[in-house]
Protein backbone atom coordinates (compact mmCIF):
# COMPACT_ATOMS: atom_id res chain seq x y z
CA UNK A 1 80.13 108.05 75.84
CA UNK A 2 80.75 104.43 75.46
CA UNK A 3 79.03 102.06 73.28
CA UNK A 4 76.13 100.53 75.46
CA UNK A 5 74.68 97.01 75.09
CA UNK A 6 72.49 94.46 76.97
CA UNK A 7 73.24 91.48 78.31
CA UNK A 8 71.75 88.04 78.41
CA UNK A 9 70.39 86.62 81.80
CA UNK A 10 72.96 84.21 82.07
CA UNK A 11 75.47 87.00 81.57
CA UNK A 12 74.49 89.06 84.54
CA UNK A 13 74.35 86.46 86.59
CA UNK A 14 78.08 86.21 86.26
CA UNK A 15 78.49 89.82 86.87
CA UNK A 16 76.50 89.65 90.21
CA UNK A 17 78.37 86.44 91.18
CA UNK A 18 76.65 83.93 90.19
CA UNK A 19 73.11 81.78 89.93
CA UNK A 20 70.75 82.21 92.75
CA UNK A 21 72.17 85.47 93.81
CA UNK A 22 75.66 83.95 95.35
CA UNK A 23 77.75 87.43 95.37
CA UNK A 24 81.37 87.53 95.36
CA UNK A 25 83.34 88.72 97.85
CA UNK A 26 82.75 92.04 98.97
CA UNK A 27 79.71 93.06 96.72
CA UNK A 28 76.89 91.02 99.07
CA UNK A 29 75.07 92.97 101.88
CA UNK A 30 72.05 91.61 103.78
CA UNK A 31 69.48 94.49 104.77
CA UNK A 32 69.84 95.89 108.46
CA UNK A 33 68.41 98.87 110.74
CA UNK A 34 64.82 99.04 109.90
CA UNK A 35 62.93 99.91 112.83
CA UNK A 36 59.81 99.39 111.13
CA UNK A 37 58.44 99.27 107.28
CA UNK A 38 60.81 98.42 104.55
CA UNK A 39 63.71 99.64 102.56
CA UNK A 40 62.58 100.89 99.04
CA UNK A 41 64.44 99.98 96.11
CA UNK A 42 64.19 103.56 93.42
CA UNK A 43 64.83 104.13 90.13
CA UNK A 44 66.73 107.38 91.08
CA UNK A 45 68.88 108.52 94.21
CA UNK A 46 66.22 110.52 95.82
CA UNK A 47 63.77 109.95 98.87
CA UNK A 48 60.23 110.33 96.52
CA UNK A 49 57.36 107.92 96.66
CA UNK A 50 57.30 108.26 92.92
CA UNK A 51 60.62 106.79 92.95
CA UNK A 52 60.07 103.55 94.35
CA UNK A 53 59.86 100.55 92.57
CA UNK A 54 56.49 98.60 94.07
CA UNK A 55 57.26 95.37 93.05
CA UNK A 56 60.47 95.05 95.36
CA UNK A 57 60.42 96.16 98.96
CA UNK A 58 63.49 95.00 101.49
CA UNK A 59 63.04 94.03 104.99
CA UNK A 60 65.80 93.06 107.32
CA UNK A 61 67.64 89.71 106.28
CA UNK A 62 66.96 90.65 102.55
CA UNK A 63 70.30 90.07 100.78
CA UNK A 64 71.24 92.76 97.77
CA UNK A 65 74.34 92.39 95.47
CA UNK A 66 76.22 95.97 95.00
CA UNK A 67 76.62 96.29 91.18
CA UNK A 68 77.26 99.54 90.55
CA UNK A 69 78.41 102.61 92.07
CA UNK A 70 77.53 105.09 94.90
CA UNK A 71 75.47 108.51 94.38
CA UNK A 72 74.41 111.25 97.10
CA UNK A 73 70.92 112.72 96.80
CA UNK A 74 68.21 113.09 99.27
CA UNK A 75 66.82 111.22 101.76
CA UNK A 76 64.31 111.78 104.91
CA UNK A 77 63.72 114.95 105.85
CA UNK A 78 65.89 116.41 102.90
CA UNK A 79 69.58 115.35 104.33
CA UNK A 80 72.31 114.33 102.27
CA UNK A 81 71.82 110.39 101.64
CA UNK A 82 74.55 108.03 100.28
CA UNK A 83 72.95 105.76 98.00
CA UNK A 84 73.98 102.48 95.89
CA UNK A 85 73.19 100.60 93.38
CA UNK A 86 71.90 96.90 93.97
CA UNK A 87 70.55 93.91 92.60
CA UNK A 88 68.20 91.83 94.19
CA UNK A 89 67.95 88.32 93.60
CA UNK A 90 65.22 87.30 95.45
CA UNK A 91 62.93 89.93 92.65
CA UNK A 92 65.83 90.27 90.02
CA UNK A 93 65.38 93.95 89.96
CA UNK A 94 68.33 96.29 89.82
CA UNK A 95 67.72 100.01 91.58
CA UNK A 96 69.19 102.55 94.25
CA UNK A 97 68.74 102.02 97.80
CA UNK A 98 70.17 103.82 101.01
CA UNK A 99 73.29 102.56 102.14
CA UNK A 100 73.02 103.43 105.36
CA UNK A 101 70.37 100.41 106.40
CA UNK A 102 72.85 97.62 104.42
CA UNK A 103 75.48 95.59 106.86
């Protein structure tokens, strides 16, 4: 396994493209689809409550950075989900969300 270490604030803001959440090409998506409610941002690929972290909920218009890479696990009702990893300026929290409701 590779050597792991943190990084300083300044630091990731370079590796999600920039101060005040300006992505670089390709890795910004704004949040789309929702019929209702928001779009959950989890700690792990799955569709639980427990999974959710509380202090960052997306609504449509919500821009997330992709940072990382793309898992399957399940979502409503049990189907097969595609999910990615994000960051999200506007809360600087980093977590899994469905890829399916990002345009």
């Amino acid at each position: 396994m590779a050597d792991m270490k943190k990084i300083n604030e300044q630091n990731l803001e370079e590796v999600n493209g920039g101060a005040n959440g300006v992505a670089g090409a390709g890795n910004q998506r704004i949040v789309a689809n929702l019929q209702a409610g928001y779009l959950a941002v989890r700690t792990a690929p799955d569709y639980k409550y427990e999974n959710e972290i509380q202090s960052t909920k997306l609504y449509n218009g919500d821009i997330v950075n992709i940072t990382g890479g793309y898992a399957q696990g399940p979502g409503v009702g049990g189907v097969m989900t595609t999910y990615v990893w994000v960051y999200v300026p506007k809360t600087g929290v980093s977590g899994w969300v469905n890829s399916y409701f990002l345009a």
